[in-house]
N, C-alpha and C. Protein backbone atom coordinates (compact mmCIF):
# COMPACT_ATOMS: atom_id res chain seq x y z
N UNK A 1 122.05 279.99 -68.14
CA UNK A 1 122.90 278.93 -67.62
C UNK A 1 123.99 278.66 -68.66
N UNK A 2 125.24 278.35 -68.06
CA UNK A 2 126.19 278.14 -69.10
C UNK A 2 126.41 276.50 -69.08
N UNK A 3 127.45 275.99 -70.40
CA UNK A 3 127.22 274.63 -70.38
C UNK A 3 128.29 274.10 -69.47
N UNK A 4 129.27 274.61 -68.70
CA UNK A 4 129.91 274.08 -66.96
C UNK A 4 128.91 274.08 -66.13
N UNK A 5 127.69 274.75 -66.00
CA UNK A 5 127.14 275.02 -64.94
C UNK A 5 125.77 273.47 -65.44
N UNK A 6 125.30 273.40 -66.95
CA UNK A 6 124.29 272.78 -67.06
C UNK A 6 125.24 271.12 -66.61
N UNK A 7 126.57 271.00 -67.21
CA UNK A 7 126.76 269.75 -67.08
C UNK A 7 127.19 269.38 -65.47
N UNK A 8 127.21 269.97 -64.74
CA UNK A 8 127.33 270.01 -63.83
C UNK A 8 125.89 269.42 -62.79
N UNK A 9 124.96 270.28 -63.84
CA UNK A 9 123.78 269.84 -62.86
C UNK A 9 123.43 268.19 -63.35
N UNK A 10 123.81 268.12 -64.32
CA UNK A 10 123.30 266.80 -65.55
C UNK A 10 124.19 265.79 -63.85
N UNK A 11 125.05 266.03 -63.86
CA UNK A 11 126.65 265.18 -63.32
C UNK A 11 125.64 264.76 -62.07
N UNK A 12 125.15 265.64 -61.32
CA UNK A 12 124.66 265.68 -59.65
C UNK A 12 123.61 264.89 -59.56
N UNK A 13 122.73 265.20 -60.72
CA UNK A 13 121.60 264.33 -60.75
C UNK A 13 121.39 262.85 -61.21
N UNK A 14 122.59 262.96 -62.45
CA UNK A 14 122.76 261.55 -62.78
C UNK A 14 123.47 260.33 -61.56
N UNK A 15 123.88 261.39 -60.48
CA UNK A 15 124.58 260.38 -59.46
C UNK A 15 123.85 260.13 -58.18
N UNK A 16 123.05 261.14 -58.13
CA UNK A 16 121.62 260.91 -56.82
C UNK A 16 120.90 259.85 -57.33
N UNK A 17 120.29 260.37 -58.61
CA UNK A 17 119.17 259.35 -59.15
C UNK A 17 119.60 257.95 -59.12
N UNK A 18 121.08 257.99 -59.74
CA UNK A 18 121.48 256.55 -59.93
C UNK A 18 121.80 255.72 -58.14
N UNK A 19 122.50 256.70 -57.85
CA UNK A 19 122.56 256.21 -56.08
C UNK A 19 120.81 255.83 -55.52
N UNK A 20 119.94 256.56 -55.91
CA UNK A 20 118.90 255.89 -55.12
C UNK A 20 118.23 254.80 -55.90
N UNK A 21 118.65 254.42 -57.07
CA UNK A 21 118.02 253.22 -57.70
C UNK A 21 119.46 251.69 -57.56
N UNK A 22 120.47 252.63 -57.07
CA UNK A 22 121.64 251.23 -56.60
C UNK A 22 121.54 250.62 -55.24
N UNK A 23 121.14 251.79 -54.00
CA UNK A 23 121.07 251.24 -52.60
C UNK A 23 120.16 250.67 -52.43
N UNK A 24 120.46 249.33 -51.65
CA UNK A 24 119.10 248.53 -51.48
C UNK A 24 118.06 249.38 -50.38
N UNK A 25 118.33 250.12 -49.56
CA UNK A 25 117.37 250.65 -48.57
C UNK A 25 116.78 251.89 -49.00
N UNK A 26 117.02 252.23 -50.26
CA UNK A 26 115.80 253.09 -51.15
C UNK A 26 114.73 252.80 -51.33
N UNK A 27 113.95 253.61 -51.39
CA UNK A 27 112.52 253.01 -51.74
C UNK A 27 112.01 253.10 -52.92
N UNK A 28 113.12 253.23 -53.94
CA UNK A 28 113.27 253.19 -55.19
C UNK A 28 114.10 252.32 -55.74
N UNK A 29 114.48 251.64 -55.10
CA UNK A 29 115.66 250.59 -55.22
C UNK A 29 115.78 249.41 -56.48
N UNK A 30 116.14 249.56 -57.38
CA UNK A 30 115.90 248.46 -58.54
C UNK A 30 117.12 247.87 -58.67
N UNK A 31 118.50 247.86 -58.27
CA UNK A 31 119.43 246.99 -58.98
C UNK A 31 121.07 247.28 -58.08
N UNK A 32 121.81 246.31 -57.72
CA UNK A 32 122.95 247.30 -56.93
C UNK A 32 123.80 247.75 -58.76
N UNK A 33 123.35 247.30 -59.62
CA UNK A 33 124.39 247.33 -60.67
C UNK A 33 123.82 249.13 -61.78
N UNK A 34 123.23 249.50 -60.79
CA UNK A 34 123.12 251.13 -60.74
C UNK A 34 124.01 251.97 -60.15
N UNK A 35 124.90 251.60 -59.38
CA UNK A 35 126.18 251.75 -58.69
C UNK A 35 127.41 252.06 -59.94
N UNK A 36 127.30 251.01 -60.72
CA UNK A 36 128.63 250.97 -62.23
C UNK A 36 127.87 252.53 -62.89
N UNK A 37 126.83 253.39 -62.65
CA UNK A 37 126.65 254.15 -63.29
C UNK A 37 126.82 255.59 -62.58
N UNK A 38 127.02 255.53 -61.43
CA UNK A 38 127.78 256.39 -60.62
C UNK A 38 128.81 256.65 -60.60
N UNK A 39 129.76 254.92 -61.01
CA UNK A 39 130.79 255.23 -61.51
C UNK A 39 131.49 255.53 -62.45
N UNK A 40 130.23 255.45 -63.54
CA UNK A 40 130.76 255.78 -64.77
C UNK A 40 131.21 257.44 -64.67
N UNK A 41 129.77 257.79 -64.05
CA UNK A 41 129.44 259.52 -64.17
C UNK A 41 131.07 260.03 -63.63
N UNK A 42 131.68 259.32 -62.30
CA UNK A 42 132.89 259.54 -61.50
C UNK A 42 133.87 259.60 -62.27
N UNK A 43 133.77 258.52 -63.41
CA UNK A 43 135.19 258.76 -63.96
C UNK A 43 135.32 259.38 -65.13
N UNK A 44 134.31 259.75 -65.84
CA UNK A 44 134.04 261.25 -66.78
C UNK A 44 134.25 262.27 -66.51
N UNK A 45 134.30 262.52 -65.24
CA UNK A 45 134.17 263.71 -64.49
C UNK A 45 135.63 264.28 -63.84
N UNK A 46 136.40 263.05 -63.65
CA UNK A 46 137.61 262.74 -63.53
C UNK A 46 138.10 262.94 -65.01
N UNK A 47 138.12 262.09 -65.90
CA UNK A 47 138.36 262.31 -67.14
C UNK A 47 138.45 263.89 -67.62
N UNK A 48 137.32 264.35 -67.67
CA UNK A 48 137.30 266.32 -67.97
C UNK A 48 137.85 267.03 -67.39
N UNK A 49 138.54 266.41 -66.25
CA UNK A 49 139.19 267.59 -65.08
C UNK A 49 140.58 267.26 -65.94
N UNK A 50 140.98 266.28 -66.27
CA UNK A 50 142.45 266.12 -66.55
C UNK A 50 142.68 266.39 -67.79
N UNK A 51 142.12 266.35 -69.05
CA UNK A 51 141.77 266.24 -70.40
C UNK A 51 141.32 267.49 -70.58
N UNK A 52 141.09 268.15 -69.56
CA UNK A 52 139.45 269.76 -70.63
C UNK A 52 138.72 269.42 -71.15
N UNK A 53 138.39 268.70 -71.69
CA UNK A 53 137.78 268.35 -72.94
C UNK A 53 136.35 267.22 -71.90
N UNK A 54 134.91 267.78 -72.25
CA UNK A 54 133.86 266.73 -71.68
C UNK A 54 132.99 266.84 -72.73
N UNK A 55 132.62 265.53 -72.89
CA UNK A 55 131.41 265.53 -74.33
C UNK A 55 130.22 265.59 -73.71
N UNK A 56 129.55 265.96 -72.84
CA UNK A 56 128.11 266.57 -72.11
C UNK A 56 128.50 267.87 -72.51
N UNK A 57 129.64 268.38 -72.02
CA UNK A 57 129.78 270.19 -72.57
C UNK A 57 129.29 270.91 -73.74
N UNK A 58 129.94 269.65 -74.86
CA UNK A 58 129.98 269.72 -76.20
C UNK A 58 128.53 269.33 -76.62
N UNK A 59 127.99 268.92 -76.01
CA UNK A 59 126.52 268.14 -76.36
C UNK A 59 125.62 269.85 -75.91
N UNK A 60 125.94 270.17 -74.60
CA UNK A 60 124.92 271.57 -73.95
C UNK A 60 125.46 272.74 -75.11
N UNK A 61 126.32 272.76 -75.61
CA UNK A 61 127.07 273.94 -76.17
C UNK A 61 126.12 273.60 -77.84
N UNK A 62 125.96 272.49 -78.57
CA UNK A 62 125.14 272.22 -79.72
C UNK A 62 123.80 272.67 -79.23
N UNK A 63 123.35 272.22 -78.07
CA UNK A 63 122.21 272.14 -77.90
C UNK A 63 122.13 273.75 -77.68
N UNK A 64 122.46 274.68 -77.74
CA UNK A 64 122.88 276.23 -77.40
C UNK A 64 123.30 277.15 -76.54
N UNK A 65 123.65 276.20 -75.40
CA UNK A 65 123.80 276.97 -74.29
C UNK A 65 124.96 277.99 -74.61
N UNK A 66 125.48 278.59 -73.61
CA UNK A 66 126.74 279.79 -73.80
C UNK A 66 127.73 278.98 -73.00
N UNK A 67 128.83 278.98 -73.72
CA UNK A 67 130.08 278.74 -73.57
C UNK A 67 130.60 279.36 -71.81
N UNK A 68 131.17 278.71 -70.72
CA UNK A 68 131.01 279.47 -69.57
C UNK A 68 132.52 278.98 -69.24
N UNK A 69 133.09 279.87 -67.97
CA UNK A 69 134.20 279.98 -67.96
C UNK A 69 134.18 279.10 -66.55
């Protein structure tokens, strides 16, 4: 796995998980203010598209992954 592809998965999951602990009709449901963390993930993600530059990348790339195109 390369580190576009790992932060990518990090991105998907951090926004399901957080979506089913923000909607109240989850059955996991703890808080609507799990929502601000969906949006955080949204505008990082936004942020790296415009910038290049994402510090999850830089974090998978220490941690050893391979550099991916």
């Amino acid at each position: 796995m390369t580190t576009w592809q790992a932060v990518r998965v990090v991105a998907g999951t951090f926004i399901l998980l957080s979506l089913a602990l923000g909607i109240p009709g989850s059955p996991i449901f703890m808080s609507p203010w799990w929502l601000a963390f969906t949006a955080f993930v949204g505008v990082n993600l936004l942020q790296s598209g415009i910038t290049k530059w994402c510090l999850m990348e830089t974090i998978m790339s220490k941690l050893g992954l391979r550099q991916g195109n």
